[in-house]
C-alpha atoms as a PDB file:
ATOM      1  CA  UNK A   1       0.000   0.000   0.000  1.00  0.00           C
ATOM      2  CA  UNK A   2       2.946   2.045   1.137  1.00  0.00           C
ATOM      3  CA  UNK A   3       4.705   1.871  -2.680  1.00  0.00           C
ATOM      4  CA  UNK A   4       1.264   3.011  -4.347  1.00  0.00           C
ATOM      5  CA  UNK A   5       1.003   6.246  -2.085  1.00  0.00           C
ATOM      6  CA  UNK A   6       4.613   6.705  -2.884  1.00  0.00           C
ATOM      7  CA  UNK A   7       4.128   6.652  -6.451  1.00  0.00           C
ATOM      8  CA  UNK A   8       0.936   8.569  -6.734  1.00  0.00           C
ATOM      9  CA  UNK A   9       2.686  10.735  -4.291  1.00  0.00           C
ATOM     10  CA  UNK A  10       6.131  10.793  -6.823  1.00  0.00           C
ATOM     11  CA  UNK A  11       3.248  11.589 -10.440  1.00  0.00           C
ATOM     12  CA  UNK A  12       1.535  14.415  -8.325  1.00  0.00           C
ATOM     13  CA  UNK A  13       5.228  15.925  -7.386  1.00  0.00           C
ATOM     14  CA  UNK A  14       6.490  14.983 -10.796  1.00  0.00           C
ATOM     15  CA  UNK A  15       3.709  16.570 -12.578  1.00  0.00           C
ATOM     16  CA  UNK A  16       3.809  19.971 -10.784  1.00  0.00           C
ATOM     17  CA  UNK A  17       7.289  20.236 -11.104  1.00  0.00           C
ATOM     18  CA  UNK A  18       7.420  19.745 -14.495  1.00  0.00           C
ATOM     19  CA  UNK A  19       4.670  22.263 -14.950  1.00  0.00           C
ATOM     20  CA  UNK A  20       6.932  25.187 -13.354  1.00  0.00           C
ATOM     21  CA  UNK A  21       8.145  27.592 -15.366  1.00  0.00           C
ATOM     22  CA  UNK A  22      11.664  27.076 -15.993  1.00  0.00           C
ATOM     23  CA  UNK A  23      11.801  23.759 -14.539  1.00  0.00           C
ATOM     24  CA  UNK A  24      14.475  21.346 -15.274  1.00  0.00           C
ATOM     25  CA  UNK A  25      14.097  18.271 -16.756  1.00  0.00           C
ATOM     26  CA  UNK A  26      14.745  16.139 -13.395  1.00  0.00           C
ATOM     27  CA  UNK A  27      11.736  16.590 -11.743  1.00  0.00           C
ATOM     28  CA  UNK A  28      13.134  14.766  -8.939  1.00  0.00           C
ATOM     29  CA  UNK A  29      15.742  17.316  -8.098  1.00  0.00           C
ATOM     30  CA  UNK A  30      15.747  20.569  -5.943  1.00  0.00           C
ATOM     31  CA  UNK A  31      11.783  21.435  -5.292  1.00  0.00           C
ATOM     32  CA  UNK A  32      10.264  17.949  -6.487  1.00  0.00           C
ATOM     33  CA  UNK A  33      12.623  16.336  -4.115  1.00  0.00           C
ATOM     34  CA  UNK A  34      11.663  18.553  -0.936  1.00  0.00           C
ATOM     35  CA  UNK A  35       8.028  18.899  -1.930  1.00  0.00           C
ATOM     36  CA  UNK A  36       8.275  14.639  -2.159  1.00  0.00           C
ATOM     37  CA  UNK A  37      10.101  14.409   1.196  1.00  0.00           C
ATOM     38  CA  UNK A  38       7.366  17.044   2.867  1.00  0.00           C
ATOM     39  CA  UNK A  39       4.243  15.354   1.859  1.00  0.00           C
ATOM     40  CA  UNK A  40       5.870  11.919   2.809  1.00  0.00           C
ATOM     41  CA  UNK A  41       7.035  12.940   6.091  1.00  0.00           C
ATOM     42  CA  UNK A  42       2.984  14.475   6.438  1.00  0.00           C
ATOM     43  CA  UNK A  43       1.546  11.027   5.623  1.00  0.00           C
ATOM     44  CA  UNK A  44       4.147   9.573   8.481  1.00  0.00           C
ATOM     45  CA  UNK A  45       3.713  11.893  10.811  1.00  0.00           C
ATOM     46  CA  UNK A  46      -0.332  11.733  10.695  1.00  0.00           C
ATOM     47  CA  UNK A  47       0.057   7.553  10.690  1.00  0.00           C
ATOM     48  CA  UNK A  48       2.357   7.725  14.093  1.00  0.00           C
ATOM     49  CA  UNK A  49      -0.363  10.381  15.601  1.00  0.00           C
ATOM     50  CA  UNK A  50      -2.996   8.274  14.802  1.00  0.00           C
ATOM     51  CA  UNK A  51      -1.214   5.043  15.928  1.00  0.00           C
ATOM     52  CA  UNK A  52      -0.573   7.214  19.227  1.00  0.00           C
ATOM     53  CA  UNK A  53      -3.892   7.857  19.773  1.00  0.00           C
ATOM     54  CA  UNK A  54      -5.297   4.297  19.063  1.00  0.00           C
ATOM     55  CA  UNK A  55      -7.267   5.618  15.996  1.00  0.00           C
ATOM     56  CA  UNK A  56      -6.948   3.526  13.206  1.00  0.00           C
ATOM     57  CA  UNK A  57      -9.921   2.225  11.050  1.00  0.00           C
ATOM     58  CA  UNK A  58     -11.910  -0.220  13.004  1.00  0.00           C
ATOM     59  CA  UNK A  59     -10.952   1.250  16.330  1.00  0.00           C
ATOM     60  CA  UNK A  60     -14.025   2.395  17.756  1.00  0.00           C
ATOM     61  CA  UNK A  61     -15.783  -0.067  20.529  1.00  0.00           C
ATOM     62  CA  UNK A  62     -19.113  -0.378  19.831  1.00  0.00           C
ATOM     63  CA  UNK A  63     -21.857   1.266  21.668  1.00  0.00           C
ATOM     64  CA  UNK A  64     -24.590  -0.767  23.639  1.00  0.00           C
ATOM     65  CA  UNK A  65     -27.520  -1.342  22.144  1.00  0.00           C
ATOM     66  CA  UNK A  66     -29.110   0.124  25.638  1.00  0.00           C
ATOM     67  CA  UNK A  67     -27.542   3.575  27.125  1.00  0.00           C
ATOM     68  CA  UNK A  68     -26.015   2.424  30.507  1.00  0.00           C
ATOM     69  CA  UNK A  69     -26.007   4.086  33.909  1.00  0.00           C
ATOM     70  CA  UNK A  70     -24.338   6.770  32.750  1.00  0.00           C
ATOM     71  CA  UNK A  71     -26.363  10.471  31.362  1.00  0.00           C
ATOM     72  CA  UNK A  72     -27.198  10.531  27.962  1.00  0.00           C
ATOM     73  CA  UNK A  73     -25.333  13.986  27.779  1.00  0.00           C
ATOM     74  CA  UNK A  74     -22.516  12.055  28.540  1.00  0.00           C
ATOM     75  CA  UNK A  75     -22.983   9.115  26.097  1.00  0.00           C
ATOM     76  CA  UNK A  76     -23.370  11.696  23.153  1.00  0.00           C
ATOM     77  CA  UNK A  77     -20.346  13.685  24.880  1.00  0.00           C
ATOM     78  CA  UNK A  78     -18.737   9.790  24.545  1.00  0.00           C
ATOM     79  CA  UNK A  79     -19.554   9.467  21.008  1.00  0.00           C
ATOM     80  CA  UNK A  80     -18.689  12.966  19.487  1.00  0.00           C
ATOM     81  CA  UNK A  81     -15.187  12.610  21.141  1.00  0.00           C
ATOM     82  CA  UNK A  82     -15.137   9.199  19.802  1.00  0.00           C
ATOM     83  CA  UNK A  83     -16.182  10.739  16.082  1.00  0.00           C
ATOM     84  CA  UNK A  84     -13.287  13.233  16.251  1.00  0.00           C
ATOM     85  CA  UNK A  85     -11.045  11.093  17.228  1.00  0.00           C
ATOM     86  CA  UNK A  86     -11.780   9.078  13.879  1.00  0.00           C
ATOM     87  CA  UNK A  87     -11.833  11.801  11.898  1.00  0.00           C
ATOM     88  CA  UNK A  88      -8.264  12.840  13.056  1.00  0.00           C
ATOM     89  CA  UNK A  89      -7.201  10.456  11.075  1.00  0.00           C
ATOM     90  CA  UNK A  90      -8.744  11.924   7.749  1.00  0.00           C
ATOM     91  CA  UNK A  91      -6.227  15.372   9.088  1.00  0.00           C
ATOM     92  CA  UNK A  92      -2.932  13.595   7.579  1.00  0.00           C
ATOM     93  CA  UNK A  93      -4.285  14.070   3.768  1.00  0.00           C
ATOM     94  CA  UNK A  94      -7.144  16.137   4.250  1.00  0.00           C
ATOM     95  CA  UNK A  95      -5.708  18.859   6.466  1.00  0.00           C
ATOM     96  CA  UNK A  96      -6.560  19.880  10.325  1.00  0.00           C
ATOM     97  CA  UNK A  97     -10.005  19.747  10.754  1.00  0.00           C
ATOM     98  CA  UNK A  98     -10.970  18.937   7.177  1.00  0.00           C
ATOM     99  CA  UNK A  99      -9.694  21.776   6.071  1.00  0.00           C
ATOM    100  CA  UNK A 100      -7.177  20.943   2.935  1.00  0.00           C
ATOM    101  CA  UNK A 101      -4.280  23.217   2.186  1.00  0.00           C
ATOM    102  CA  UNK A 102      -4.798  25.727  -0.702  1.00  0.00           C
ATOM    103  CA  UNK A 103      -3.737  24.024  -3.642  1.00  0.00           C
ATOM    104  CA  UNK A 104      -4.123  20.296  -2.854  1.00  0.00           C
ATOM    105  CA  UNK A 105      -5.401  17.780  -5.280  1.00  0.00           C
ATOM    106  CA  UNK A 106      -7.167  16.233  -1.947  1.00  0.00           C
ATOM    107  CA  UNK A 107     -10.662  17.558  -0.819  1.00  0.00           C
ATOM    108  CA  UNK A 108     -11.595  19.463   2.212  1.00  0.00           C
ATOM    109  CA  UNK A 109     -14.536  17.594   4.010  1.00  0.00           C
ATOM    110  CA  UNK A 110     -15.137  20.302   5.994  1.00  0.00           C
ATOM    111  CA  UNK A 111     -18.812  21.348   5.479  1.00  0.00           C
ATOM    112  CA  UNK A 112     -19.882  18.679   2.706  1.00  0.00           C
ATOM    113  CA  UNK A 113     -23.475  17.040   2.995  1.00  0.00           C
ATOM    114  CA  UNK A 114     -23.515  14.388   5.545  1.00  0.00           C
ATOM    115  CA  UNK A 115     -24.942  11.917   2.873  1.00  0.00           C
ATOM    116  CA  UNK A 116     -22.328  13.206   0.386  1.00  0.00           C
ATOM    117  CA  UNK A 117     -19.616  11.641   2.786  1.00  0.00           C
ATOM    118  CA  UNK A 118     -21.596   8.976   3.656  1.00  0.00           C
ATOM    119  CA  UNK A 119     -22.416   7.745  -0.069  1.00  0.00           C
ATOM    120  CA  UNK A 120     -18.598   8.130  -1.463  1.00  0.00           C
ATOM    121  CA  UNK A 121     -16.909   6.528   1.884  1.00  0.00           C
ATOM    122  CA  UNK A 122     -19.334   3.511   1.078  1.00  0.00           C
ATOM    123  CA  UNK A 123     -18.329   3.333  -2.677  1.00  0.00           C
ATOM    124  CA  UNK A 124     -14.983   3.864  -1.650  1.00  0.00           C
ATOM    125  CA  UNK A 125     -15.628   0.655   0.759  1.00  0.00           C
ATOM    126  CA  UNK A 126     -17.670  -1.293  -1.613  1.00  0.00           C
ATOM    127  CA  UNK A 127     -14.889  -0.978  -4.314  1.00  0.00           C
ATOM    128  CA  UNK A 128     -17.349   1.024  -6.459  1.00  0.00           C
ATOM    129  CA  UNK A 129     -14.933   4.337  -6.272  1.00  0.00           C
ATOM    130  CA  UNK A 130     -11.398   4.368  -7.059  1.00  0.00           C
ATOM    131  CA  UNK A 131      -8.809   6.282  -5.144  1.00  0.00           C
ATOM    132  CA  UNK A 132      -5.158   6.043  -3.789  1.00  0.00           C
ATOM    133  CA  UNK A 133      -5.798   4.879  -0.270  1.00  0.00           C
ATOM    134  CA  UNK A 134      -9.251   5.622   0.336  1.00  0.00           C
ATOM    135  CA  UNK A 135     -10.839   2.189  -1.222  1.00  0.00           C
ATOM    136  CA  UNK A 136      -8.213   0.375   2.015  1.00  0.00           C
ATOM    137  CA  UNK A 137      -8.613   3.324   4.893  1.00  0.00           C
ATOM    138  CA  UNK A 138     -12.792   2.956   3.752  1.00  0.00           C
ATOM    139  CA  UNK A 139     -12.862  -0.898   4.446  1.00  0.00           C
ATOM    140  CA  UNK A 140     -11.514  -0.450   7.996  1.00  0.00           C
ATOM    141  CA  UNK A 141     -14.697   1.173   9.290  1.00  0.00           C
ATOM    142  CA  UNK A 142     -18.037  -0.012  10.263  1.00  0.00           C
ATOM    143  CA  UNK A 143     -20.722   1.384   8.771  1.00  0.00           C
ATOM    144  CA  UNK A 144     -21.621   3.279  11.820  1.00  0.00           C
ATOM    145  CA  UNK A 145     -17.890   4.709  12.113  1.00  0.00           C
ATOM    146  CA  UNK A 146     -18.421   6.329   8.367  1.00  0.00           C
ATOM    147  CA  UNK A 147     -22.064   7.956   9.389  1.00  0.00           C
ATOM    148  CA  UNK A 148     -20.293   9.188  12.626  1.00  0.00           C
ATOM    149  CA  UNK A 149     -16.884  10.903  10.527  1.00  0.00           C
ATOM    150  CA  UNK A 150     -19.463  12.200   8.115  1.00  0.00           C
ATOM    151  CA  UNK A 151     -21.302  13.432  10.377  1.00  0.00           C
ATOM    152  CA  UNK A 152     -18.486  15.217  12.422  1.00  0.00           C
ATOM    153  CA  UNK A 153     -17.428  16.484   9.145  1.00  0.00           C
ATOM    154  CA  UNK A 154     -20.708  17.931   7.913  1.00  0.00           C
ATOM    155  CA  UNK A 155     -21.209  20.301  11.215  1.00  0.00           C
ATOM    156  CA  UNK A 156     -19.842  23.543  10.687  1.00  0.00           C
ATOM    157  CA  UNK A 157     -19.303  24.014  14.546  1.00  0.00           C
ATOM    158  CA  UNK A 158     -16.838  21.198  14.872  1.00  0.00           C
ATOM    159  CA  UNK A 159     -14.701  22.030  11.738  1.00  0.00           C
ATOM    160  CA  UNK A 160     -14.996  25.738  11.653  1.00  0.00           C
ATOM    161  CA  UNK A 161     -11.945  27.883  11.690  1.00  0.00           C
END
């Protein structure tokens, strides 16, 4: 999975250097090179702080089917922590909050439809999408994990800036 990113990561790269003015015919030196090291060093970086913080795809516990003891304030508190905790693993390619950096091929998901999110994470699952990762990060959540990121996604007071 690793040596796909890395070479969809290396076309993107190539592909904008080449399309500088000026640019030299080694796409891999100088800029290419440091732009390729930057957004691989990203995609690291957002794996080990999501391995720190337990969230990988399929991490979630599942909720009982009937609230416990505890307030139902606090089992919705539970579950939007548990929501943004998932979707701080969309932050490595989609950017803090769901908010992508200007100029990158990769969507925002800050502020799309709820459904939106929900039908293309479920193609992307089902193998009816293609993508880089997305098709192998989709098939690590439930169902209920996708309608939870999509729906942490889709409220503007959770990913405003």
């Amino acid at each position: 999975m690793a040596a796909r990113v890395d070479a969809r990561v290396d076309a993107q790269v190539d592909a904008r250097a080449a399309a500088q003015p000026g640019a030299r015919s080694d796409a891999r030196s100088g800029a290419g090179r440091r732009a390729r090291v930057a957004l691989r060093l990203a995609g690291a970086l957002g794996a080990l702080a999501c391995a720190a913080l337990g969230v990988l795809p399929g991490s979630a516990q599942a909720q009982p089917a009937v609230p416990d003891s505890r307030t139902t304030v606090g089992v919705q508190a539970e579950r939007a922590l548990q929501a943004r905790q998932q979707a701080a693993s969309c932050a490595a390619c989609h950017g803090p909050d769901g908010h992508a950096p200007a100029g990158s091929p990769i969507p925002g998901l800050a502020g799309k439809p709820q459904a939106q999110m929900i039908e293309q994470m479920l193609a992307f699952k089902n193998g009816q999408r293609a993508g880089t990762v997305m098709p192998q990060l989709a098939r690590g959540y439930s169902d209920a994990e996708i309608v939870a990121i999509a729906a942490w996604f889709s409220d503007p007071a959770q990913t405003r800036r």
